[in-house]
C-alpha atoms as a PDB file:
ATOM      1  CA  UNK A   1       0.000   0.000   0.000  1.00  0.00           C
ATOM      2  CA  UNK A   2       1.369   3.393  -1.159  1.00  0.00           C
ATOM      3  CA  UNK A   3       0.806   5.823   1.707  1.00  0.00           C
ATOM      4  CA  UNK A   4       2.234   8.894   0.437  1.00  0.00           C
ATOM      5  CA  UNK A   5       2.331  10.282  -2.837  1.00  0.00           C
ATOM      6  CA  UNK A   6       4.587   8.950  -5.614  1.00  0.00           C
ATOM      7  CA  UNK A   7       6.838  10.736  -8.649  1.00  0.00           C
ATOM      8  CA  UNK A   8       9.016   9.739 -11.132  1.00  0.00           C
ATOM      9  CA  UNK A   9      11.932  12.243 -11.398  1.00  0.00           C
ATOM     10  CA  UNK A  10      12.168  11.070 -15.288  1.00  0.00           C
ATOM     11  CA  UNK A  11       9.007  12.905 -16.081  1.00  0.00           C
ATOM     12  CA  UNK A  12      10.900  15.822 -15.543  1.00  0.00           C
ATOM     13  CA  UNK A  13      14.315  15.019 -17.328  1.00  0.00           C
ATOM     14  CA  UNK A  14      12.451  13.702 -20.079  1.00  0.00           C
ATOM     15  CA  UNK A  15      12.339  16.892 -22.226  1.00  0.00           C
ATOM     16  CA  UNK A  16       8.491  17.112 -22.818  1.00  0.00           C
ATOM     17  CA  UNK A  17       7.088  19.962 -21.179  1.00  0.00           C
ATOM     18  CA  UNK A  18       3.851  18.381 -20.564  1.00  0.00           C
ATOM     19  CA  UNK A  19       5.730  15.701 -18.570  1.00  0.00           C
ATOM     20  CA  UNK A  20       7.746  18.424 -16.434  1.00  0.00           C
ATOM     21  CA  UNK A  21       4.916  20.463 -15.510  1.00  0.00           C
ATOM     22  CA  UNK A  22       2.822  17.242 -14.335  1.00  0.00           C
ATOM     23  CA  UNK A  23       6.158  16.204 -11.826  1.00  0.00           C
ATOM     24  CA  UNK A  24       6.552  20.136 -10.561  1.00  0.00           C
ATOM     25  CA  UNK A  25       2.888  20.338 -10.068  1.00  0.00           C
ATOM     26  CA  UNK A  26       2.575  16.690  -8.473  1.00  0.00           C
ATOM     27  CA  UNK A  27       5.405  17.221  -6.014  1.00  0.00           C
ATOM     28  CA  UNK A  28       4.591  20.671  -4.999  1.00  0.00           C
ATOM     29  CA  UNK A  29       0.823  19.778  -4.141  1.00  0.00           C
ATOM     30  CA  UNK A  30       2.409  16.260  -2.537  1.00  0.00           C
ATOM     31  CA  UNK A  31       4.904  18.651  -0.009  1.00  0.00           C
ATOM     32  CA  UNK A  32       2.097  21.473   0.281  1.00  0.00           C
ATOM     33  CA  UNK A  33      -0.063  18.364   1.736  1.00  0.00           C
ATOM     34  CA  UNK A  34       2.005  15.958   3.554  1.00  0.00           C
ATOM     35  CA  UNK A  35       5.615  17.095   2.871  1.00  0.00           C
ATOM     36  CA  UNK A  36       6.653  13.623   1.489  1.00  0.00           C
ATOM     37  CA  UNK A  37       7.089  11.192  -1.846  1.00  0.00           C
ATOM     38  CA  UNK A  38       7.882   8.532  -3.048  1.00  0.00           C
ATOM     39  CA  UNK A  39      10.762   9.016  -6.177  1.00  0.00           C
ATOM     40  CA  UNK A  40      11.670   6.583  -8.526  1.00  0.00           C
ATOM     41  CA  UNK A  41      14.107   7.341 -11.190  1.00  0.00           C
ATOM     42  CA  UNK A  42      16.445   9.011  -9.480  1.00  0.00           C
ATOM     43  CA  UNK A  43      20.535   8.776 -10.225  1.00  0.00           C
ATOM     44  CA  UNK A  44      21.369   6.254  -7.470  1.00  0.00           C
ATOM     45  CA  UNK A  45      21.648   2.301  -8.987  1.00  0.00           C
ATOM     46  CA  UNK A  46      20.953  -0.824  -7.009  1.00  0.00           C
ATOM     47  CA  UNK A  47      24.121  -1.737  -7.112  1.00  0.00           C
ATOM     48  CA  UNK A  48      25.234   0.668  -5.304  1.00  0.00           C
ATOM     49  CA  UNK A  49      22.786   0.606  -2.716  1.00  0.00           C
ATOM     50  CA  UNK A  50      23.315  -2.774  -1.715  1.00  0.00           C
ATOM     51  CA  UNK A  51      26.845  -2.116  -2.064  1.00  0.00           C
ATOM     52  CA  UNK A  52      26.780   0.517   0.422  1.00  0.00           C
ATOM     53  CA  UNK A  53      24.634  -0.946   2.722  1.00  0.00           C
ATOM     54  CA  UNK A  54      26.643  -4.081   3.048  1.00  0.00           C
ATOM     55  CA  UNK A  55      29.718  -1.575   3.889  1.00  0.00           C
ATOM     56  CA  UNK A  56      27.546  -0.008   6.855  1.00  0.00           C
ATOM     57  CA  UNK A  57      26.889  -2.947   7.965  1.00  0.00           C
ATOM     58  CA  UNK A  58      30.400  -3.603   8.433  1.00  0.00           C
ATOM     59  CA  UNK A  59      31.382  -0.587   9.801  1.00  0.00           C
ATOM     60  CA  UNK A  60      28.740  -1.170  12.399  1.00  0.00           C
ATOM     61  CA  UNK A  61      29.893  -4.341  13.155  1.00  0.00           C
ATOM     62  CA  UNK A  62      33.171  -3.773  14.203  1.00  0.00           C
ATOM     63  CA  UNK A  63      34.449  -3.170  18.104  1.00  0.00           C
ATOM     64  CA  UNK A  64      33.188  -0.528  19.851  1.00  0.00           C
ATOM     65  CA  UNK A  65      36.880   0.744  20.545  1.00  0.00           C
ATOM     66  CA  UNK A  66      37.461   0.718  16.886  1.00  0.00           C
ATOM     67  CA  UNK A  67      34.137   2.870  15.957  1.00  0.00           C
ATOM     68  CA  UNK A  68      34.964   5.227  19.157  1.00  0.00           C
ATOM     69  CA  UNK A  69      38.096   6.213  17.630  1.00  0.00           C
ATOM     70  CA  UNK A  70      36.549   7.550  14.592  1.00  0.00           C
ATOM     71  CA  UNK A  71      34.549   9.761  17.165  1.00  0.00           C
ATOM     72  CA  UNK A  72      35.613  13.228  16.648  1.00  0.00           C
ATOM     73  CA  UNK A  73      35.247  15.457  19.488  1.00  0.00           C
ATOM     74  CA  UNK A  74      34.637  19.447  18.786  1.00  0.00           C
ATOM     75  CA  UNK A  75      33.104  19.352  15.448  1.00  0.00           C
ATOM     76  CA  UNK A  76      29.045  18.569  16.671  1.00  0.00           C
ATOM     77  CA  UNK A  77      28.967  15.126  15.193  1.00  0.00           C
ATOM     78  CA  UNK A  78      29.192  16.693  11.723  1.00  0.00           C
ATOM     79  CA  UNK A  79      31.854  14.179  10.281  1.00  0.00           C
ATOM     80  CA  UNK A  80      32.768  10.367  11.184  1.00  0.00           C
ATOM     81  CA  UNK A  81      31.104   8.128  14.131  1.00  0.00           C
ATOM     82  CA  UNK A  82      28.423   8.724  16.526  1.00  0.00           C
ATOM     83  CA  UNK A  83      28.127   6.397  19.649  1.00  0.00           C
ATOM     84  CA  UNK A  84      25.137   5.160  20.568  1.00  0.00           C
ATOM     85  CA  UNK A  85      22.730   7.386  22.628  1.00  0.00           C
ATOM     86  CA  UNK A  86      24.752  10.703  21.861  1.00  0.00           C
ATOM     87  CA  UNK A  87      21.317  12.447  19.878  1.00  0.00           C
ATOM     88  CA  UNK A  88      18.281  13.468  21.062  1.00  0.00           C
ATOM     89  CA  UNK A  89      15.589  15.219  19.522  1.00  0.00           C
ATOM     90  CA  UNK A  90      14.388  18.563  19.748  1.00  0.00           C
ATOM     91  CA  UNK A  91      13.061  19.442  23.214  1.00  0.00           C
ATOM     92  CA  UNK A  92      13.789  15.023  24.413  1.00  0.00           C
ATOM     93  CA  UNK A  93      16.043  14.476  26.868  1.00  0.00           C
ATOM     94  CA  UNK A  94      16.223  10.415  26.513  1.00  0.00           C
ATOM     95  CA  UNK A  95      19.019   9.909  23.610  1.00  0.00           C
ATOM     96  CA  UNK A  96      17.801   8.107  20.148  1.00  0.00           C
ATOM     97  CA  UNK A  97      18.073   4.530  20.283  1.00  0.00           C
ATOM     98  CA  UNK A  98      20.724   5.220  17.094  1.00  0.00           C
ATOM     99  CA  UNK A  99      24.668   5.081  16.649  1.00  0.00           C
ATOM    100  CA  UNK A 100      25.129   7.040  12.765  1.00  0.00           C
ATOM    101  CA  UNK A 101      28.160   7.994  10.520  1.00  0.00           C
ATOM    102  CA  UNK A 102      28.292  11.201   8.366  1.00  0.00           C
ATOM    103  CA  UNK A 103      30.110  11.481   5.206  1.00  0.00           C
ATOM    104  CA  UNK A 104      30.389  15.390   4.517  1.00  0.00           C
ATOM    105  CA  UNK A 105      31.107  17.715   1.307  1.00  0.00           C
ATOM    106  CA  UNK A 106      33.807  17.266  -0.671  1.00  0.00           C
ATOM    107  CA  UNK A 107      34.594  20.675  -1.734  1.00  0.00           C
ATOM    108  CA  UNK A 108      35.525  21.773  -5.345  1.00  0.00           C
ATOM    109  CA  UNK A 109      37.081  25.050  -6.671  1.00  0.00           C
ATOM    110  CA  UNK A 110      36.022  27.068  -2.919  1.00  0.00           C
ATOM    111  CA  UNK A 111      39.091  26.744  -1.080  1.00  0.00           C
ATOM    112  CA  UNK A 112      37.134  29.243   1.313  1.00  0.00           C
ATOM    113  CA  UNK A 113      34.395  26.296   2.232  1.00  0.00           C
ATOM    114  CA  UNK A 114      37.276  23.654   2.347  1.00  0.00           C
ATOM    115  CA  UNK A 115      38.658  25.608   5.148  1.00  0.00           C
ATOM    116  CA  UNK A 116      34.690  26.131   6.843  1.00  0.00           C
ATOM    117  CA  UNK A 117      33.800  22.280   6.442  1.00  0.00           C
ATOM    118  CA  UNK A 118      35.365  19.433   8.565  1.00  0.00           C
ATOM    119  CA  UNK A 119      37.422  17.042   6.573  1.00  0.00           C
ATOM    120  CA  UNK A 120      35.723  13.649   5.736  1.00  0.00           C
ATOM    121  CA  UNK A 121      36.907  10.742   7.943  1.00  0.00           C
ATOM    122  CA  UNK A 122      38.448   7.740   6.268  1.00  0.00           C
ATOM    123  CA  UNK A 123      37.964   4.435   8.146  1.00  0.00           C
ATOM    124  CA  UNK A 124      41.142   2.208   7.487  1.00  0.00           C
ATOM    125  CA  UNK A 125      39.695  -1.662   8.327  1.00  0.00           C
ATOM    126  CA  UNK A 126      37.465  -1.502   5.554  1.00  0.00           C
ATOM    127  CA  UNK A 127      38.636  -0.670   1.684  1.00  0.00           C
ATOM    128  CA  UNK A 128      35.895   0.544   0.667  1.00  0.00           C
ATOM    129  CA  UNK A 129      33.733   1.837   2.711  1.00  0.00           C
ATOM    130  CA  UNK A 130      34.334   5.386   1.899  1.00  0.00           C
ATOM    131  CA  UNK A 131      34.804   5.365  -1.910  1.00  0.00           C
ATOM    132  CA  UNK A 132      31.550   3.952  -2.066  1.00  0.00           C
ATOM    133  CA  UNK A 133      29.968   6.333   0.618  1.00  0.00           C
ATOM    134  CA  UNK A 134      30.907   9.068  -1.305  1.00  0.00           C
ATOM    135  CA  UNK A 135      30.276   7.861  -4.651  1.00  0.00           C
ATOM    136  CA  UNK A 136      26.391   7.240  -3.056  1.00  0.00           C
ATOM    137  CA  UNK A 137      26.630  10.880  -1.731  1.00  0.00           C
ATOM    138  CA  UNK A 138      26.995  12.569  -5.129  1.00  0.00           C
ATOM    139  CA  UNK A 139      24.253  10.564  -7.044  1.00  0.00           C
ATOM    140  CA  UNK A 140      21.956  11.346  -4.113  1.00  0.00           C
ATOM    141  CA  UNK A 141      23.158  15.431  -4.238  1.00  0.00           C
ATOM    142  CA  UNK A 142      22.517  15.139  -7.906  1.00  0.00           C
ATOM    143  CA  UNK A 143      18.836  13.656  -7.334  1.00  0.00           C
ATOM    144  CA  UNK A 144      18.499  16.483  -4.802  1.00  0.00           C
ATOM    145  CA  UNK A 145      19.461  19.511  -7.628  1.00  0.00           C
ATOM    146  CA  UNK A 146      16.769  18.099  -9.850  1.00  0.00           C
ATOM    147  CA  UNK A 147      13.714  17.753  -7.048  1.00  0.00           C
ATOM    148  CA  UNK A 148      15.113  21.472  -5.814  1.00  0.00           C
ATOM    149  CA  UNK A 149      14.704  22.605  -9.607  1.00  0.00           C
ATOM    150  CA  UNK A 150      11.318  21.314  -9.801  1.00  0.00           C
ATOM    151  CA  UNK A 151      10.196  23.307  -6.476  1.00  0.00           C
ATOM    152  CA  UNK A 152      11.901  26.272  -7.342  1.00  0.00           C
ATOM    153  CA  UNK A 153       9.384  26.388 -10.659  1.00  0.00           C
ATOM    154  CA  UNK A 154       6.146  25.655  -8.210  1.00  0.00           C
ATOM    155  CA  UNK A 155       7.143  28.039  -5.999  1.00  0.00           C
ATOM    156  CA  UNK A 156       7.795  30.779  -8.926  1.00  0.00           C
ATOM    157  CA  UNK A 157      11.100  31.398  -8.826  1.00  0.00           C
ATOM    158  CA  UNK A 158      14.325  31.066 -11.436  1.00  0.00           C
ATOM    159  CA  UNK A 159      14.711  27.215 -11.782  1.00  0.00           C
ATOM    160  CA  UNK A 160      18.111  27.057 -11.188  1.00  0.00           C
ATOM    161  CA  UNK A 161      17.556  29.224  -7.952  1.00  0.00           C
ATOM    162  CA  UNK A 162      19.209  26.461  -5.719  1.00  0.00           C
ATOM    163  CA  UNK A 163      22.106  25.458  -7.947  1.00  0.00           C
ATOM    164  CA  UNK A 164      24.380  27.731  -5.868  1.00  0.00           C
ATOM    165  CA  UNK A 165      23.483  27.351  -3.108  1.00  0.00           C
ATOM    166  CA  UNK A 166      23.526  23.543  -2.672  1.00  0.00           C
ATOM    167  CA  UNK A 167      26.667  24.028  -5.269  1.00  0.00           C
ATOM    168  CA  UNK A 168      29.413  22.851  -2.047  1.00  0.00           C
ATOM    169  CA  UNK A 169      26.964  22.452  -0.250  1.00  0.00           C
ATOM    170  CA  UNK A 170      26.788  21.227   3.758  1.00  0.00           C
ATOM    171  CA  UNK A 171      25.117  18.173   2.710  1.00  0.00           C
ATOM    172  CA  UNK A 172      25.279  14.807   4.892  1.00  0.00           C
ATOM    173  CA  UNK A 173      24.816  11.428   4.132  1.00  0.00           C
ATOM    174  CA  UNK A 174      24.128   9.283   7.368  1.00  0.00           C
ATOM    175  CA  UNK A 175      24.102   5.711   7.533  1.00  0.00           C
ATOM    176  CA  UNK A 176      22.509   4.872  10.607  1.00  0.00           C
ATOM    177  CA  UNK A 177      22.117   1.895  12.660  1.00  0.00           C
ATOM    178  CA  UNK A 178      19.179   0.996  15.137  1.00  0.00           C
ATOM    179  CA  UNK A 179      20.708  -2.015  16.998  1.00  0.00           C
ATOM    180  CA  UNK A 180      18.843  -4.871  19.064  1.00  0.00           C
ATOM    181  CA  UNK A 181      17.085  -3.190  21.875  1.00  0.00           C
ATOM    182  CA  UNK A 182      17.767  -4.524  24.947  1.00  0.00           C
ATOM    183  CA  UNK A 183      15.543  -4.881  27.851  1.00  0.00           C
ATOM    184  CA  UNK A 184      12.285  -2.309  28.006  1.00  0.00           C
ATOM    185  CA  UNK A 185      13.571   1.236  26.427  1.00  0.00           C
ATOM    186  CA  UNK A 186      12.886   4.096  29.474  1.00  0.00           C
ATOM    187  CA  UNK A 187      11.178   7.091  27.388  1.00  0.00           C
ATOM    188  CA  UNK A 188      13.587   6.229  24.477  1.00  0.00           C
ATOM    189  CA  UNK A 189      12.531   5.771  21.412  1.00  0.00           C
ATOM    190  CA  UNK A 190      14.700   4.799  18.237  1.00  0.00           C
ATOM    191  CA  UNK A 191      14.161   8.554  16.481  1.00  0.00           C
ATOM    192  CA  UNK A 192      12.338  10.396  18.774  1.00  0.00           C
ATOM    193  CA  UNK A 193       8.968  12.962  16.422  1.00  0.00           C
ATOM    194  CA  UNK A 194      11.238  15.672  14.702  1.00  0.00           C
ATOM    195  CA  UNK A 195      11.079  17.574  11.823  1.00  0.00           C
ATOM    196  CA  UNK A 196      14.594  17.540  10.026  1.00  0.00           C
ATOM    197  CA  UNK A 197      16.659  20.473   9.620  1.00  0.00           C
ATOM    198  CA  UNK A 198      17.467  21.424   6.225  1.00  0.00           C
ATOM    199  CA  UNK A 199      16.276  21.762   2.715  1.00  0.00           C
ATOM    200  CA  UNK A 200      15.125  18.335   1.646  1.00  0.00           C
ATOM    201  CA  UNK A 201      15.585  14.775   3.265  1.00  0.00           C
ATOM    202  CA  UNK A 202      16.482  11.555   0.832  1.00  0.00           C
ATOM    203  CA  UNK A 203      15.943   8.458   2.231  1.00  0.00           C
ATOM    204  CA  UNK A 204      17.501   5.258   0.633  1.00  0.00           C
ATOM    205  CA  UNK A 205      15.255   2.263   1.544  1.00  0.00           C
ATOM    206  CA  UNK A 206      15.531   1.294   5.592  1.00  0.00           C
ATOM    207  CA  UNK A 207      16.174  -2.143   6.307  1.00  0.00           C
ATOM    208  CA  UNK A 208      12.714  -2.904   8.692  1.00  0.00           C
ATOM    209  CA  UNK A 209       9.719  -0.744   9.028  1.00  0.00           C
ATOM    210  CA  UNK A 210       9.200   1.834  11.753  1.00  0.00           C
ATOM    211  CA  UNK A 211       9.139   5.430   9.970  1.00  0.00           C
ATOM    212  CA  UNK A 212       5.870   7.585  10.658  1.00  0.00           C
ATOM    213  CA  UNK A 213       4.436  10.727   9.463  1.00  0.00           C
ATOM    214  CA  UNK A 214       2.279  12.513  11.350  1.00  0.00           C
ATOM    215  CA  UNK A 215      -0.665  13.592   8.983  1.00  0.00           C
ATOM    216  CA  UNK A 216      -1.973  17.419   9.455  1.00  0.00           C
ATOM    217  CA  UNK A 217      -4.835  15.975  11.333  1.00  0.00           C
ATOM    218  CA  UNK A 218      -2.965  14.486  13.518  1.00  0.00           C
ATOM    219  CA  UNK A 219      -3.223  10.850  12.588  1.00  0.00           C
ATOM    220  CA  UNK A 220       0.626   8.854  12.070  1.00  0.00           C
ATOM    221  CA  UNK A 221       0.659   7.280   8.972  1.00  0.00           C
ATOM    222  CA  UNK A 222       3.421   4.169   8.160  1.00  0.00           C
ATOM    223  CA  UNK A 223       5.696   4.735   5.176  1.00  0.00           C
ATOM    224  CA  UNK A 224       5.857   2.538   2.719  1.00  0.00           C
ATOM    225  CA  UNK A 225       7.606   2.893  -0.757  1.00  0.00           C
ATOM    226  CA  UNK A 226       9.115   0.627  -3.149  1.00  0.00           C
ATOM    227  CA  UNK A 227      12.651  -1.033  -3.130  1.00  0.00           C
ATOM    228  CA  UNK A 228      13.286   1.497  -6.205  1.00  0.00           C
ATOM    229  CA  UNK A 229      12.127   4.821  -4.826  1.00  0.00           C
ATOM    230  CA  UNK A 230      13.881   6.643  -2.527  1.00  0.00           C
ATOM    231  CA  UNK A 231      11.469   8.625  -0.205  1.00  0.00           C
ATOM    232  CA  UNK A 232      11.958  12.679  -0.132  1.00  0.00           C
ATOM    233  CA  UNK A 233      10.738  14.750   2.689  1.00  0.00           C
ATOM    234  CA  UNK A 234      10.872  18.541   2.653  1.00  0.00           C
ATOM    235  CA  UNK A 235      13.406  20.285   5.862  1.00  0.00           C
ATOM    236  CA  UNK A 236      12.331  23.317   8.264  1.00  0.00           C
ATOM    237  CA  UNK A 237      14.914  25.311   6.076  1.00  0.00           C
ATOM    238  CA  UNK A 238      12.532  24.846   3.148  1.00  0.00           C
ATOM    239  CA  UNK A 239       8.849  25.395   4.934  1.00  0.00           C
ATOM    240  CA  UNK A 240      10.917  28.732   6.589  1.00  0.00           C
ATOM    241  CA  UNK A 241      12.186  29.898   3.238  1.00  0.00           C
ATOM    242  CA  UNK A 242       8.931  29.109   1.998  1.00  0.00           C
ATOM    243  CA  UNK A 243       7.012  30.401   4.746  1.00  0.00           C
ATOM    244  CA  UNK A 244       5.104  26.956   5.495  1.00  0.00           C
ATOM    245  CA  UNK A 245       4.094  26.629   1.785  1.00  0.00           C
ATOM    246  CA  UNK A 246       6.318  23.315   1.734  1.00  0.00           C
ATOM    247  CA  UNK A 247       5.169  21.241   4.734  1.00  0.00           C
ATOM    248  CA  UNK A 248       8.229  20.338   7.181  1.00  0.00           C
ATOM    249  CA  UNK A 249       6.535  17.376   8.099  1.00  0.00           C
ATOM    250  CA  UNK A 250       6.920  15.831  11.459  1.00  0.00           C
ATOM    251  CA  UNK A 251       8.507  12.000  11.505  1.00  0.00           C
ATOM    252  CA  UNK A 252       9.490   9.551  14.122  1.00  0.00           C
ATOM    253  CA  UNK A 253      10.810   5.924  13.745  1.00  0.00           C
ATOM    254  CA  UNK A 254       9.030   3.476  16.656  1.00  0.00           C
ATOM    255  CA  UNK A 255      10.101   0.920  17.999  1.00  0.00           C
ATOM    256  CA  UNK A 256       9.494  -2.540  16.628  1.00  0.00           C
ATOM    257  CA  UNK A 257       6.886  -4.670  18.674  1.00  0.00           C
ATOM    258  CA  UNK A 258       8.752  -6.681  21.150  1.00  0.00           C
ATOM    259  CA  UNK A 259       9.199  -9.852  19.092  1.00  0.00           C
ATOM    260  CA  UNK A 260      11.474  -8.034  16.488  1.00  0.00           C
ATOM    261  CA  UNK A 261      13.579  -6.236  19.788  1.00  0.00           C
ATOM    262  CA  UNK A 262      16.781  -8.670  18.693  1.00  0.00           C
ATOM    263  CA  UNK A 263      16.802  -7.203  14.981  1.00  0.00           C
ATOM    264  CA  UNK A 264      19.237  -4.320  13.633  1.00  0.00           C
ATOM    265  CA  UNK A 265      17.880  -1.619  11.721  1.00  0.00           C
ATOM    266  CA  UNK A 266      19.653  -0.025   9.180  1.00  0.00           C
ATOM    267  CA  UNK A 267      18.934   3.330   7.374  1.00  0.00           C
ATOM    268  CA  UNK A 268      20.935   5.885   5.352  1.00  0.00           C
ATOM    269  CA  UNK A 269      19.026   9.610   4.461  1.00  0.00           C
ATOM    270  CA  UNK A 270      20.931  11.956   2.773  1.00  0.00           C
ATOM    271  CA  UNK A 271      20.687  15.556   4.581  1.00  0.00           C
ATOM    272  CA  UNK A 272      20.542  18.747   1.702  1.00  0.00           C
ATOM    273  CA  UNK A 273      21.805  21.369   3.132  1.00  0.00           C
ATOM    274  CA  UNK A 274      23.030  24.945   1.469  1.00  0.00           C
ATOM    275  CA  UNK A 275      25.912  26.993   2.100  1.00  0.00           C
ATOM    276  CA  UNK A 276      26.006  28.398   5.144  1.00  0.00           C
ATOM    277  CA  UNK A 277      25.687  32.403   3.632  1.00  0.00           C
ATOM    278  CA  UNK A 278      22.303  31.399   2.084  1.00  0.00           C
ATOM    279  CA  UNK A 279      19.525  33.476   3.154  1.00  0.00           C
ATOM    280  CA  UNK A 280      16.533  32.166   4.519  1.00  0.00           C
ATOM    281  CA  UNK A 281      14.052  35.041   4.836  1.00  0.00           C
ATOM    282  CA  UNK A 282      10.598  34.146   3.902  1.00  0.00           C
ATOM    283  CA  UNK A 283      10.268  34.744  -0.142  1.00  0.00           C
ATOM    284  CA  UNK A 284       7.970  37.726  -1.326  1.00  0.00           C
ATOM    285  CA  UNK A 285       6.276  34.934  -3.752  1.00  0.00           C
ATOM    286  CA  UNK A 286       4.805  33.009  -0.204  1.00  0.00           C
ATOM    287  CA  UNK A 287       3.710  36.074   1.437  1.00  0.00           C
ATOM    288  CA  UNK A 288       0.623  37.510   1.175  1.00  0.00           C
ATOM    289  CA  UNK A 289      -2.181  38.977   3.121  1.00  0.00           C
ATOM    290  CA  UNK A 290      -3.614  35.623   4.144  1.00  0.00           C
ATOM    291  CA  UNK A 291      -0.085  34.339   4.822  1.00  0.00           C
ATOM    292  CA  UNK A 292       1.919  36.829   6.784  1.00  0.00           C
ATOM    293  CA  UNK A 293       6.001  36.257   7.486  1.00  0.00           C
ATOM    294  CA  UNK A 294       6.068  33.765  10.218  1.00  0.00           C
ATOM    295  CA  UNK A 295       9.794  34.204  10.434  1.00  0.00           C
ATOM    296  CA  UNK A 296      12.350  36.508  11.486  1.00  0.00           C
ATOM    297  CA  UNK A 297      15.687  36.654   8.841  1.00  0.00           C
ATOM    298  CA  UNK A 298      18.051  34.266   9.163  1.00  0.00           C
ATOM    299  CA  UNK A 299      20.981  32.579   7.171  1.00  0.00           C
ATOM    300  CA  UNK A 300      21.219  28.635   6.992  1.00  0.00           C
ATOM    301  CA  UNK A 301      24.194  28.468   8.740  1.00  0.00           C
ATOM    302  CA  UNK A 302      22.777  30.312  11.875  1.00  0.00           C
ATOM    303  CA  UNK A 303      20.009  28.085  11.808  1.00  0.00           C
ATOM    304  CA  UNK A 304      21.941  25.182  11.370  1.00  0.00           C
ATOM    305  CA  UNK A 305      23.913  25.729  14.524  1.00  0.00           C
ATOM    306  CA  UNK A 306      21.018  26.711  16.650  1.00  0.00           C
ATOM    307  CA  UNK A 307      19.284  23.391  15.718  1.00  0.00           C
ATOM    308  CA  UNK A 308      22.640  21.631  16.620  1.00  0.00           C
ATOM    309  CA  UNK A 309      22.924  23.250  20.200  1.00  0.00           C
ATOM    310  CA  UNK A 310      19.179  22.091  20.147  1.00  0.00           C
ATOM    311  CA  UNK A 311      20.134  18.394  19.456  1.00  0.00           C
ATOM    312  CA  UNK A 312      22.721  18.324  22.136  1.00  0.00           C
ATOM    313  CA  UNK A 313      25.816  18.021  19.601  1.00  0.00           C
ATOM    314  CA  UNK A 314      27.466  21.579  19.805  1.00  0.00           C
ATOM    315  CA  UNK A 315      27.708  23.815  23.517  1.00  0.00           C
END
């Protein structure tokens, strides 16, 4: 059963106009509504999927000394391990049942941003574990441009208004893993209800269900999608810049019933984020007399580190 809207990203590569204005009208009514889809034809192969995934899996199997020393202290989590426990959601105190990795930007022809962005960590027990992480990260960035082009014609603007800045962007992809819970979680939960901080969300396909939506009536509504599709979910950045035209929907992943408590879950969403300069006042085009600004000006990078002293990973 489909519960949330789907689109095919080759309608709108596929040079008939017809076909492009069908995508950028379905997925602008899809994130007006419920702030997620389902995408299929998108730049990321199988292969390389399961290829990836079986690479996670090995990272996350390895000794807990061995994953600690990939833990980089001062830089908020934004590069390398995790631990287990270290995140919380907005306004939770328990810590997400969760231990994640982030691959970062790989900066070209800025050597301003390649002195702004951590360096990407390089684990040395496993060959390829970040060739292929970053290989994934640049097919998913390039999915990203095309969905951000699309949105950028709903919402009336230029359609390459994004291209800069997402261009170097701080973009993260985060293989995550939800290991065996053990004994009755206190309070904690294995992603807390949160609405993610950036631009747009892709999700490669999880490993077990447990992501939720929370429908504007209130209801939460399973996601399901096809092996194929990656599922896209708009950011606060957006619904800011936007001024809650795009829906920043809220999600949570539950835990499984108690049966399925010895299983791993693996998952890997890819994080769009801008440069840090970008501006995210409310557009003229989304305010109007019925919709007054809701938000006072910011840039991306001061909201970014206000949500990350929010989470618990920067003082």
């Amino acid at each position: 059963m489909q519960n949330i809207p789907s689109v095919d990203l080759s309608d709108f590569l596929s040079g008939d106009s017809r076909r492009k204005e069908k995508f950028v009208l379905e997925i602008g009514k899809a994130y007006e509504e419920i702030g997620f889809v389902a995408l299929k034809g998108h730049f990321l192969s199988d292969d390389l999927t399961g290829n990836l995934y079986k690479e996670v899996k090995n990272f996350f199997d390895l000794p807990e000394d061995t994953k600690r020393k990939y833990e980089i202290e001062g830089i908020g989590g934004q590069r390398g391990y995790t631990s287990f426990g270290k995140e919380s959601a907005k306004g939770k105190k328990e810590g997400d049942l969760k231990e994640f990795w982030h691959f970062g930007q790989e900066v070209e022809n800025n050597e301003k941003l390649k002195t702004e962005y951590p360096e990407n960590v390089n684990v040395q027990e496993l060959e390829n574990f970040n060739n292929i992480g970053l290989e994934t990260y640049k097919n998913l960035e390039k999915t990203a441009t095309y969905v951000l082009r699309a949105l950028a014609i709903y919402i009336g603007l230029d359609e390459l208004y994004f291209d800069n800045y997402v261009t170097n962007g701080n973009s993260i992809l985060r293989p995550i893993h939800y290991p065996p819970i053990v004994g009755k979680p206190k309070g904690a939960v294995r992603a807390a209800a949160h609405g993610d901080i950036n631009l747009i969300t892709l999700l490669m396909g999880a490993s077990a269900s447990g992501l939720e939506v929370q429908h504007k009536n209130g209801n939460w509504i399973p996601v399901t999608a096809l092996p194929e599709q990656l599922v896209i979910n708009v950011g606060d950045m957006l619904e800011r810049l936007t001024n809650n035209k795009l829906r920043s929907t809220i999600h949570r992943v539950v835990n499984p019933p108690e049966k399925d408590w010895g299983n791993s879950r693996y998952s890997i969403p890819f994080f769009t984020h801008p440069i840090g300069e970008m501006s995210l006042n409310c557009l003229d085009q989304c305010i109007s007399e019925e919709n007054p600004k809701a938000y006072d000006d910011i840039t991306a990078g001061e909201f970014l580190n206000e949500r990350l002293r929010e989470l618990g990973l920067i003082k």
